[in-house]
C-alpha atoms as a PDB file:
ATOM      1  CA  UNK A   1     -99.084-150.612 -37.477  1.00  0.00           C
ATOM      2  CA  UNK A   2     -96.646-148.203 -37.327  1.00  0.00           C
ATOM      3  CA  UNK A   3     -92.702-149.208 -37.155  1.00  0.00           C
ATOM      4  CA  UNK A   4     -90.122-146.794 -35.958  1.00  0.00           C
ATOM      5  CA  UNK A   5     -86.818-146.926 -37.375  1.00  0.00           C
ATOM      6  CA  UNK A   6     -84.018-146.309 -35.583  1.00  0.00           C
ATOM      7  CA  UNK A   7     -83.749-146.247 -31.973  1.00  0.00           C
ATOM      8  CA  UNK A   8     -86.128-144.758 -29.678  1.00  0.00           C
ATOM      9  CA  UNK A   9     -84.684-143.703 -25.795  1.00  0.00           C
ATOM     10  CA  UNK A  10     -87.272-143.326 -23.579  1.00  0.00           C
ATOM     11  CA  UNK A  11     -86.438-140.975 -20.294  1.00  0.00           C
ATOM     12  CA  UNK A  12     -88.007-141.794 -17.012  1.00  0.00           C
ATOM     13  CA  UNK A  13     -87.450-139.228 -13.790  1.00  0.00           C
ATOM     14  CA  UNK A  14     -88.741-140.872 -10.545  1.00  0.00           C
ATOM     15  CA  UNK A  15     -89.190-139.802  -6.928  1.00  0.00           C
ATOM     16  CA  UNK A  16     -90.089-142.034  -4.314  1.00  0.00           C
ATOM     17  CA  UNK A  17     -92.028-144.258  -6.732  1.00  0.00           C
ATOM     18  CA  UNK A  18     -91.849-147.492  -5.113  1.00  0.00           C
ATOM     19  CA  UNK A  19     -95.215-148.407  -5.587  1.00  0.00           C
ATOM     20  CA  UNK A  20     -95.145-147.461  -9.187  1.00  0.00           C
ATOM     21  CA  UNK A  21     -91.862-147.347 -11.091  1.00  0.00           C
ATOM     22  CA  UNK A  22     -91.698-151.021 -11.877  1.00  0.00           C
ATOM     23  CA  UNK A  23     -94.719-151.945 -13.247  1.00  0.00           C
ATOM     24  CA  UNK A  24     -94.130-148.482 -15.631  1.00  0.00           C
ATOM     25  CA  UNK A  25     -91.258-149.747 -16.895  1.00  0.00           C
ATOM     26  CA  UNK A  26     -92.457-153.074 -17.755  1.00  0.00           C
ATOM     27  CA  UNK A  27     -95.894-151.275 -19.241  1.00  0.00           C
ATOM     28  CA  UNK A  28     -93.628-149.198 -21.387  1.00  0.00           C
ATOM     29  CA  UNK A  29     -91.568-151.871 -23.012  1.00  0.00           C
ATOM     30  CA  UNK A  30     -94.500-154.174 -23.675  1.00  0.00           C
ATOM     31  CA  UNK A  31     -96.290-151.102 -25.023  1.00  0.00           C
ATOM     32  CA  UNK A  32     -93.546-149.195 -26.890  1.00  0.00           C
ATOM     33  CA  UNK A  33     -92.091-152.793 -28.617  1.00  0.00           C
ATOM     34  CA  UNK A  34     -94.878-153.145 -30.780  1.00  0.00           C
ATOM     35  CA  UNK A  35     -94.326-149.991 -32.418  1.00  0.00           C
ATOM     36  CA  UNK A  36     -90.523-149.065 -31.489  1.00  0.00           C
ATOM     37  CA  UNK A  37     -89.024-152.536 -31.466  1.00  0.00           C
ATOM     38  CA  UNK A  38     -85.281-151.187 -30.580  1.00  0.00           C
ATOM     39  CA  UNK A  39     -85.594-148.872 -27.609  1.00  0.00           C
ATOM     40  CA  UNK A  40     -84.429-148.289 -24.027  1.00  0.00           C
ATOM     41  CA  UNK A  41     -85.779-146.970 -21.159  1.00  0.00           C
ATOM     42  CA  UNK A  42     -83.592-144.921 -18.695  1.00  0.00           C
ATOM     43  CA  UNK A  43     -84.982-145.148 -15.407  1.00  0.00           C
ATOM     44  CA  UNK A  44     -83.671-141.731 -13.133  1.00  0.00           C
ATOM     45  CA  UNK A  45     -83.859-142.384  -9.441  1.00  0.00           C
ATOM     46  CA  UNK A  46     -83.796-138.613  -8.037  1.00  0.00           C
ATOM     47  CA  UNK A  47     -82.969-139.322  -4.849  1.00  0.00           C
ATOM     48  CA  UNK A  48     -85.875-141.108  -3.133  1.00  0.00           C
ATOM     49  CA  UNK A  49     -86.247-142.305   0.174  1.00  0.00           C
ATOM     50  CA  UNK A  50     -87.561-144.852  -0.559  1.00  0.00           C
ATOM     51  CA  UNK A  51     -86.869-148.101  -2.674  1.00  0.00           C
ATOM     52  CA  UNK A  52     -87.443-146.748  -6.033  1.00  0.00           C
ATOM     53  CA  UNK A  53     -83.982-147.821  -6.919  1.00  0.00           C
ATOM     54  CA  UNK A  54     -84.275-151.547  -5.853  1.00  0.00           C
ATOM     55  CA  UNK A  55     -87.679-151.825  -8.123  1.00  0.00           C
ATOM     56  CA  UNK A  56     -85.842-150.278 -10.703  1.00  0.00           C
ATOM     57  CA  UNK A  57     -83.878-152.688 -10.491  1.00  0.00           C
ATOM     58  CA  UNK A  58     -85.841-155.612  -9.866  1.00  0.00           C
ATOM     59  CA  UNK A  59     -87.192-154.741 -13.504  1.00  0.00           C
ATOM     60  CA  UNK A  60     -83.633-154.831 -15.206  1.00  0.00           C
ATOM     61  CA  UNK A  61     -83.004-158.232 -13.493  1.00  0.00           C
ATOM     62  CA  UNK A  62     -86.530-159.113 -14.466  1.00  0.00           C
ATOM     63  CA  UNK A  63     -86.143-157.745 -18.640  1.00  0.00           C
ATOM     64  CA  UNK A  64     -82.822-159.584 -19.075  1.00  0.00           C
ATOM     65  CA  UNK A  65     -84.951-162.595 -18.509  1.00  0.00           C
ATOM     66  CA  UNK A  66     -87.474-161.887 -21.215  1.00  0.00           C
ATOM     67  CA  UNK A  67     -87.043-162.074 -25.343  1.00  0.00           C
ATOM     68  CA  UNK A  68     -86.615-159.107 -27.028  1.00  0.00           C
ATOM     69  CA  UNK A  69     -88.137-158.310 -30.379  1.00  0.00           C
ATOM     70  CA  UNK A  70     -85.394-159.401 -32.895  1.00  0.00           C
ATOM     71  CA  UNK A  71     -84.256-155.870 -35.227  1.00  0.00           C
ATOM     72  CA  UNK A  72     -81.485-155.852 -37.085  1.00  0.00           C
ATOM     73  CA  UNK A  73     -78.270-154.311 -35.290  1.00  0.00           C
ATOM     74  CA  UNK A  74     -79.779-154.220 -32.497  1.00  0.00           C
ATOM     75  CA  UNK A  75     -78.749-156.112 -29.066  1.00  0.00           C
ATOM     76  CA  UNK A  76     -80.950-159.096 -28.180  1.00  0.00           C
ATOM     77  CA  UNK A  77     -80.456-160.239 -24.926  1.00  0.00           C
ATOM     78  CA  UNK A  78     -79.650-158.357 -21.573  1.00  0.00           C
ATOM     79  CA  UNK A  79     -82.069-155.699 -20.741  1.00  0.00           C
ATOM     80  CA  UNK A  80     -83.319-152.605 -22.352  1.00  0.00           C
ATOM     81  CA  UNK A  81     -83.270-150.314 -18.963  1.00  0.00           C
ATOM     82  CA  UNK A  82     -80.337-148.300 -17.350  1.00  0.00           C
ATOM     83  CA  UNK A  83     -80.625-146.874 -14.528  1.00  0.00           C
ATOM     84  CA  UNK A  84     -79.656-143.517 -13.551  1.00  0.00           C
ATOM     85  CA  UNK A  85     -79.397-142.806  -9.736  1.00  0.00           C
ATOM     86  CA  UNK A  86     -78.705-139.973  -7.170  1.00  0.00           C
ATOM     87  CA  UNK A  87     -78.193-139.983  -3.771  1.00  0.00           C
ATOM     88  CA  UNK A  88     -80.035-136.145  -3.359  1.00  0.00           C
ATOM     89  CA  UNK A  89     -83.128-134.975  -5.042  1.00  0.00           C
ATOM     90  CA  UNK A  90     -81.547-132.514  -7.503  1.00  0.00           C
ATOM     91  CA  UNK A  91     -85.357-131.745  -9.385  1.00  0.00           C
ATOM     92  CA  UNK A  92     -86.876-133.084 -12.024  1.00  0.00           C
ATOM     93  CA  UNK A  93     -84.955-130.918 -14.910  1.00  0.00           C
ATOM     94  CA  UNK A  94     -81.916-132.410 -13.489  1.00  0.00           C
ATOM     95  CA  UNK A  95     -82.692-136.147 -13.582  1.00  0.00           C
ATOM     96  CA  UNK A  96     -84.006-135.589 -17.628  1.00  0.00           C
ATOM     97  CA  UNK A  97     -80.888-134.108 -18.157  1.00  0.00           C
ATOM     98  CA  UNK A  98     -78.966-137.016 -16.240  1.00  0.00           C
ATOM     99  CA  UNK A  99     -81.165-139.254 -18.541  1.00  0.00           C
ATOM    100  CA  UNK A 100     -80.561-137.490 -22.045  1.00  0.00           C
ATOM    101  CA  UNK A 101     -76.943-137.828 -21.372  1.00  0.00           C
ATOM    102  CA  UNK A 102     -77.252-141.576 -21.064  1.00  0.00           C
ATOM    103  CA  UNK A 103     -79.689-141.778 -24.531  1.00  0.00           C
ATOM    104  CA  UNK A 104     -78.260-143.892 -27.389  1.00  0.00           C
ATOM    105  CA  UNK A 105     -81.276-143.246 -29.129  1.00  0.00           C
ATOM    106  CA  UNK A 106     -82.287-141.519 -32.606  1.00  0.00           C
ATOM    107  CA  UNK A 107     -85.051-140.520 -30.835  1.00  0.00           C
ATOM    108  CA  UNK A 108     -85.570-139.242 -27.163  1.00  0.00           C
ATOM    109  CA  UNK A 109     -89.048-139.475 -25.487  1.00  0.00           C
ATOM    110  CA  UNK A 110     -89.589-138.230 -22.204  1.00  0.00           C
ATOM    111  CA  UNK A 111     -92.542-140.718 -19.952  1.00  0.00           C
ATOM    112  CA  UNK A 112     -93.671-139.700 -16.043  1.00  0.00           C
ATOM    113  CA  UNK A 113     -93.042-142.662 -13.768  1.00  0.00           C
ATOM    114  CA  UNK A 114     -96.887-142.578 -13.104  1.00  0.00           C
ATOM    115  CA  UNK A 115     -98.081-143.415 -16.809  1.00  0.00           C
ATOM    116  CA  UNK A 116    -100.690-140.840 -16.098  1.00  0.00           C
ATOM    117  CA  UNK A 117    -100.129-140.325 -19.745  1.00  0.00           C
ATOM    118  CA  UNK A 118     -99.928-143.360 -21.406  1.00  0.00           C
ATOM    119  CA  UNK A 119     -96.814-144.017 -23.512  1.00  0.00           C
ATOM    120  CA  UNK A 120     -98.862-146.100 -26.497  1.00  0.00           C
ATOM    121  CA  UNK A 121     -99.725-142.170 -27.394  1.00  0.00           C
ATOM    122  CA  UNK A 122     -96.036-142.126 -28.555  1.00  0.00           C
ATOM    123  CA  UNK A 123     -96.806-143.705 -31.608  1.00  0.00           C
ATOM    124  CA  UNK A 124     -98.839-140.835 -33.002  1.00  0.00           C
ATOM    125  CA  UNK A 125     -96.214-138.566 -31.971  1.00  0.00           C
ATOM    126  CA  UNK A 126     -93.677-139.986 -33.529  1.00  0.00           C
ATOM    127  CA  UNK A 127     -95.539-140.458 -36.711  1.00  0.00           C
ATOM    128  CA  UNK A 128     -96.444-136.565 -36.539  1.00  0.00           C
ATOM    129  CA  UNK A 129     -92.515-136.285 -36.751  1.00  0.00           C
ATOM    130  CA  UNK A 130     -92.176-137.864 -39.344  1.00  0.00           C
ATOM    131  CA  UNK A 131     -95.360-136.343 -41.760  1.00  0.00           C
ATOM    132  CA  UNK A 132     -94.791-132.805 -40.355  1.00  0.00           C
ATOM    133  CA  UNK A 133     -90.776-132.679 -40.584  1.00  0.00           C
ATOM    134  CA  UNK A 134     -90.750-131.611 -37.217  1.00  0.00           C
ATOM    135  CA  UNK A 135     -88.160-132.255 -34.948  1.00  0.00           C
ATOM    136  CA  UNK A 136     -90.187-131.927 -31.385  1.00  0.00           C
ATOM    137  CA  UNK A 137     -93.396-133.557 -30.359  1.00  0.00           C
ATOM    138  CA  UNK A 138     -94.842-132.405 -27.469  1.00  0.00           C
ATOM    139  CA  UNK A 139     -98.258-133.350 -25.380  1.00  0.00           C
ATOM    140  CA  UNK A 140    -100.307-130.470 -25.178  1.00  0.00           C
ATOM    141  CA  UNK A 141    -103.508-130.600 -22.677  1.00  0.00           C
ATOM    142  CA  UNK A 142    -105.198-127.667 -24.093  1.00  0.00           C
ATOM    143  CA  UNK A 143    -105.246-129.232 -27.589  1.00  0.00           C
ATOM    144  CA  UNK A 144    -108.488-128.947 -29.151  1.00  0.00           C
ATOM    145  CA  UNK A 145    -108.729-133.516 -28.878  1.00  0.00           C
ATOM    146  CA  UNK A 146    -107.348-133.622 -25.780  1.00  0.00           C
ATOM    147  CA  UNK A 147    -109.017-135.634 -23.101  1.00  0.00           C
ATOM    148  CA  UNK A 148    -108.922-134.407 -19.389  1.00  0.00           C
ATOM    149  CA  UNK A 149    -109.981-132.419 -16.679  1.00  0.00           C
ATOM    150  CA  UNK A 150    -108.566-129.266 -16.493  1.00  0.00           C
ATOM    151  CA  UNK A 151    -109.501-126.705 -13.568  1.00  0.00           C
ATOM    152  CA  UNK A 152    -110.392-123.558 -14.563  1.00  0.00           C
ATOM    153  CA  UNK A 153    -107.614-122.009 -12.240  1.00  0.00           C
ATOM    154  CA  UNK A 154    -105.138-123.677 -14.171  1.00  0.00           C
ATOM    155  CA  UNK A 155    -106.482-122.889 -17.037  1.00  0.00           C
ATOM    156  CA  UNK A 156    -106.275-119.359 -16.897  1.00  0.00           C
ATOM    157  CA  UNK A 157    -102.755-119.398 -15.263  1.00  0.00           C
ATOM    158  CA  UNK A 158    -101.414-121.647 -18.144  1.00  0.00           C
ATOM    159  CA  UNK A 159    -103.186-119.299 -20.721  1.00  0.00           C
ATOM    160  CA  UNK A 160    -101.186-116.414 -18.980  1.00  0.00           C
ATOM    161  CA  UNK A 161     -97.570-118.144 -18.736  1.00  0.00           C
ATOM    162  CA  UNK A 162     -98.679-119.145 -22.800  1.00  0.00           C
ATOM    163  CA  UNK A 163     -98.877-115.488 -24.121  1.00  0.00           C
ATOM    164  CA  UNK A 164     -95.747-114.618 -21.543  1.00  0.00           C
ATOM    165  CA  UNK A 165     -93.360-117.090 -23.526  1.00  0.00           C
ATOM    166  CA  UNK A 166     -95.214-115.899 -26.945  1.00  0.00           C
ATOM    167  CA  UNK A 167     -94.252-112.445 -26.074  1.00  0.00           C
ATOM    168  CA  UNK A 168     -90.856-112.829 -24.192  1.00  0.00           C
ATOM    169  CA  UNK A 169     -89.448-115.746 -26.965  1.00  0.00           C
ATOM    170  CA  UNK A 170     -91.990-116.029 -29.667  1.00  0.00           C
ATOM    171  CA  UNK A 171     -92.554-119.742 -28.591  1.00  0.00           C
ATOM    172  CA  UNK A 172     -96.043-120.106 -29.772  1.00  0.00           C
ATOM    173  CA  UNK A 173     -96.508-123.656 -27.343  1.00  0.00           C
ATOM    174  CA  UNK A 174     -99.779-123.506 -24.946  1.00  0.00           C
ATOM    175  CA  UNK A 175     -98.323-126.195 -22.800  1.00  0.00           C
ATOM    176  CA  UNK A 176     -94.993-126.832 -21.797  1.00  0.00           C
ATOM    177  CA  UNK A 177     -95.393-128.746 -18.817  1.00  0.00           C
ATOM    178  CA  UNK A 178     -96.890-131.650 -20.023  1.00  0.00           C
ATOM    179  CA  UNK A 179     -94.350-134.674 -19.230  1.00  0.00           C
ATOM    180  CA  UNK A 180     -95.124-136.815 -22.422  1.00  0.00           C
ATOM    181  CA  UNK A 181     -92.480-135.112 -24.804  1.00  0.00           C
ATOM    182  CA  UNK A 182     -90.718-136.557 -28.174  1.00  0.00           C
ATOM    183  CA  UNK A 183     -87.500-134.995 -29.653  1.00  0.00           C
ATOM    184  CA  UNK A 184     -84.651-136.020 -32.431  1.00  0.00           C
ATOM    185  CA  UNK A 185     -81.531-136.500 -30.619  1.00  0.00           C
ATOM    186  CA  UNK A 186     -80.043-134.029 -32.960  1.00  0.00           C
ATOM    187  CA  UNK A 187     -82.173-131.498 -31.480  1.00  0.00           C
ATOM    188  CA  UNK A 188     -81.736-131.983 -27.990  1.00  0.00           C
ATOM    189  CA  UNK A 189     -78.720-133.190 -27.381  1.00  0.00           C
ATOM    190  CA  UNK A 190     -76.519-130.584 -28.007  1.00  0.00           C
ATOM    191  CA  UNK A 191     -78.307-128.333 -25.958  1.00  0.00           C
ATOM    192  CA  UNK A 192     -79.099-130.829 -23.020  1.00  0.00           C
ATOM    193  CA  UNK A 193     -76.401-129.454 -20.643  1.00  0.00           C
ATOM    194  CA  UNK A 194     -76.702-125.908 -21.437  1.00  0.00           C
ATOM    195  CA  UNK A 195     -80.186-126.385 -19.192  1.00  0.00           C
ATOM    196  CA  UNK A 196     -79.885-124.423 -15.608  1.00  0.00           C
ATOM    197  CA  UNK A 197     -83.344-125.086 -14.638  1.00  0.00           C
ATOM    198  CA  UNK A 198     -83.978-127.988 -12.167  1.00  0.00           C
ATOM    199  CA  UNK A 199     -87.489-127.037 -11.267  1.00  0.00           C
ATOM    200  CA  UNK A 200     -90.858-127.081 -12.867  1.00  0.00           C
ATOM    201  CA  UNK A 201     -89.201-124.325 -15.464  1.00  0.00           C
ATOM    202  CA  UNK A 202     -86.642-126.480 -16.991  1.00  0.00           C
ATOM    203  CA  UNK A 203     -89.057-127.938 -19.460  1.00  0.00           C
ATOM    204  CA  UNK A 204     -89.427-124.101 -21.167  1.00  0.00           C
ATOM    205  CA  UNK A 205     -85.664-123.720 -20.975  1.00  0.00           C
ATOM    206  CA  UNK A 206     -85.008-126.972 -22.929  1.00  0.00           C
ATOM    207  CA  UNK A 207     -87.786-125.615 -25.224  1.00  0.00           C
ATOM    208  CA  UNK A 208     -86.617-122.227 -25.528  1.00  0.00           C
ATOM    209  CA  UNK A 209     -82.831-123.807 -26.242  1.00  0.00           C
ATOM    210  CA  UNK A 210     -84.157-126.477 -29.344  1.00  0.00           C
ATOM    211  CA  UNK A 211     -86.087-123.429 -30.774  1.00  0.00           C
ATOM    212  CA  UNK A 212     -82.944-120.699 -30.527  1.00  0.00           C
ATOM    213  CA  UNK A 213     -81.532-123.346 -32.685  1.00  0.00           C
ATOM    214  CA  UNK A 214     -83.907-123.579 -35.402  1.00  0.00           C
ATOM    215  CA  UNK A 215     -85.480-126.775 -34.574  1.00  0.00           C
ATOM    216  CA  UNK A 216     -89.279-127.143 -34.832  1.00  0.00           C
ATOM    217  CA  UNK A 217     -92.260-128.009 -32.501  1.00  0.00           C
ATOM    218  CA  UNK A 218     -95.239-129.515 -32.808  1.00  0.00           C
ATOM    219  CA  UNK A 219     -98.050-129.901 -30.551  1.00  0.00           C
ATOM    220  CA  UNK A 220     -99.990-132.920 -30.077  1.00  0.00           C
ATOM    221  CA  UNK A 221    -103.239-133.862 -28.283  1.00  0.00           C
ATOM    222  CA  UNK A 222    -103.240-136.000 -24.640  1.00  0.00           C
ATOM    223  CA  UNK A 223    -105.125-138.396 -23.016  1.00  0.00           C
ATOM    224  CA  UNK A 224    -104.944-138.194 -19.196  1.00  0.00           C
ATOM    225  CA  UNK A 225    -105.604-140.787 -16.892  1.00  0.00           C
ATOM    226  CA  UNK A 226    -105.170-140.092 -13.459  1.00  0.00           C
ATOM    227  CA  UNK A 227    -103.823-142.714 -11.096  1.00  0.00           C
ATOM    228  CA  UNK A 228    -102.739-140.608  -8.134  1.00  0.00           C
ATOM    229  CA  UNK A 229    -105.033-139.501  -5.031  1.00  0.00           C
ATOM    230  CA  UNK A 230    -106.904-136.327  -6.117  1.00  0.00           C
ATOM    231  CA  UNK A 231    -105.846-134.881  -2.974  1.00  0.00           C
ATOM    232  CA  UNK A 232    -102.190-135.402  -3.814  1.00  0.00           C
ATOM    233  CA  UNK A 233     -99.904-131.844  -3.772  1.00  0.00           C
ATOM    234  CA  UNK A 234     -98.510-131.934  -7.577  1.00  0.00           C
ATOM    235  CA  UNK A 235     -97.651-127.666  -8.219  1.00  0.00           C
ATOM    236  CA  UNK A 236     -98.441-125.618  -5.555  1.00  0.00           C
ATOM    237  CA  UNK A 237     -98.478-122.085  -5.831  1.00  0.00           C
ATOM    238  CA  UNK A 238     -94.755-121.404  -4.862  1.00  0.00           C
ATOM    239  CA  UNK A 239     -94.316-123.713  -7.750  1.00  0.00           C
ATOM    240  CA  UNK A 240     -95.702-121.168  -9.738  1.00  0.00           C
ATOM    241  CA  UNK A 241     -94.136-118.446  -8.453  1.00  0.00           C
ATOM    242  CA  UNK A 242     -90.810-120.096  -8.608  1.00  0.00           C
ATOM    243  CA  UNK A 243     -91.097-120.614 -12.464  1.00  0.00           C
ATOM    244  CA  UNK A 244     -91.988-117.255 -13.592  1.00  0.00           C
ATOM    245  CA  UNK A 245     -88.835-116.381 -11.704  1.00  0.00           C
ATOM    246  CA  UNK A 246     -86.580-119.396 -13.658  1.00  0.00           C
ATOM    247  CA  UNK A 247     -88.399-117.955 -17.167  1.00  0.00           C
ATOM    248  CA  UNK A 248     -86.985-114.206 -16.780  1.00  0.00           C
ATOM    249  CA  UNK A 249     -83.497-116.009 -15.821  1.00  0.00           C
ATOM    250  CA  UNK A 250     -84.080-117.558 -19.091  1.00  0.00           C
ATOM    251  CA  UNK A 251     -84.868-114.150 -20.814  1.00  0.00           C
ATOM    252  CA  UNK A 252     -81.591-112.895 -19.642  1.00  0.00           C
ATOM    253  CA  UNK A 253     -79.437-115.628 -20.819  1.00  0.00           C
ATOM    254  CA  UNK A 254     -81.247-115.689 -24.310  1.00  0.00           C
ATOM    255  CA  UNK A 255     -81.122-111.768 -24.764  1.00  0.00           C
ATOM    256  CA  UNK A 256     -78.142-110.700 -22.471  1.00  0.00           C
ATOM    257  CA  UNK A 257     -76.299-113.732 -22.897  1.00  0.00           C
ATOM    258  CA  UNK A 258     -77.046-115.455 -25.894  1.00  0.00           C
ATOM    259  CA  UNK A 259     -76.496-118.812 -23.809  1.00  0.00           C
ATOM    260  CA  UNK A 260     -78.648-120.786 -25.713  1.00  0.00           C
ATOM    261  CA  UNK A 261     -77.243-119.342 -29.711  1.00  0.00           C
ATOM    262  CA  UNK A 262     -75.248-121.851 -31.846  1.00  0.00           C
ATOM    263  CA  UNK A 263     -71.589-121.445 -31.125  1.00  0.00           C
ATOM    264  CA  UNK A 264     -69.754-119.249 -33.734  1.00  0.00           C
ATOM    265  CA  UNK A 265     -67.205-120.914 -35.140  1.00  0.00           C
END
């Protein structure tokens, strides 16, 4: 099996995911550990409602309990989680960010709270790092071996928003919003808080950032397995709307403002 070295941070934003967030967190170790032995998982309350933030915690009570696999340099008792936490919903964008911040990692992966997509796939993605010299991973549902549904709706809008970021920023990536995501820390990190974008957008503008700086990205297939209500609202089309808005802000602060360019010294 494969064996990471170095440390691997994994980022997880939650919303009023009560009924959820803890047994993903104690998935992801048990998963991730076999093949990433020293990691963390930082657990992002976004301001829910509900008690996502008690079950977050209930799992770093319930970690500290539990043996950790033994790596050298690495800390072996007390528990692999921190928890981020808000007291408003700031968007998704902004809890990653909150999370990256917190990352001790050599490598930062960023997990959904729902394990829609599970996070054993991080093993081939972080072996594709490592063979292709590439410095971002990133799940990709219209990969040839991808395994989904897909609605032909969606399909054509993400096809559209694809040749719109070819075109505006030459980043040739067919799917940016898929949440299963691996980058070096040395990529992402130093241009982390230079991200604007809290909505569904901020995913391009972290994208758009890592490749202004040289870094490159590969895409990898994705397994999807759905664990929500069909009938549950994910993006709607103001959703849309609102993110082909956020991606010509981004235009103007790469072309006008050269927000994103590597400081001059």
């Amino acid at each position: 099996m494969y064996q990471l070295r170095g440390k691997l941070s994994i980022v997880m934003p939650a919303y009023n995911e009560e009924a959820l967030i803890y047994n993903s967190i104690m998935q992801t170790l048990s998963i991730v550990e076999q093949f990433a032995p020293d990691l963390e998982i930082i657990a992002v309350n976004d301001g829910s409602k509900d008690k996502t933030k008690q079950e977050i915690e209930r799992a770093i009570r319930d970690d500290a309990k539990q043996p950790h696999p033994v790596v050298p340099g690495m800390r072996v008792s007390g528990t692999r989680i921190k928890l981020v936490t808000s007291n408003k919903n700031r968007g998704k964008g902004n809890a990653i960010i909150s999370g990256i911040s917190q990352a001790e990692g050599n490598y930062i992966a960023f997990v959904d709270a729902d394990l829609e997509l599970n996070p054993a796939q991080l093993e081939g993605y972080l072996k594709k790092m490592q063979e292709s010299g590439s410095d971002v991973v990133i799940g990709c549902k219209f990969h040839k071996d991808s395994e989904l549904h897909y609605p032909f709706v969606r399909k054509v809008i993400s096809l559209g928003y694809y040749m719109m970021l070819l075109v505006l920023f030459h980043l040739n990536v067919r799917d940016t919003q898929t949440g299963l995501k691996v980058f070096k820390a040395e990529a992402v990190k130093p241009v982390a808080h230079l991200v604007r974008t809290s909505g569904f957008a901020y995913d391009i503008e972290l994208l758009v950032a890592v490749h202004r700086r040289g870094f490159k990205i590969e895409q990898m297939p994705v397994k999807v397995v759905y664990v929500r209500d069909k009938n549950t609202r994910r993006i709607g089309m103001s959703d849309i709307v609102k993110a082909f808005r956020d991606t010509w802000a981004i235009f103007y602060r790469v072309y006008f403002k050269h927000y994103y360019d590597e400081p001059s010294e």
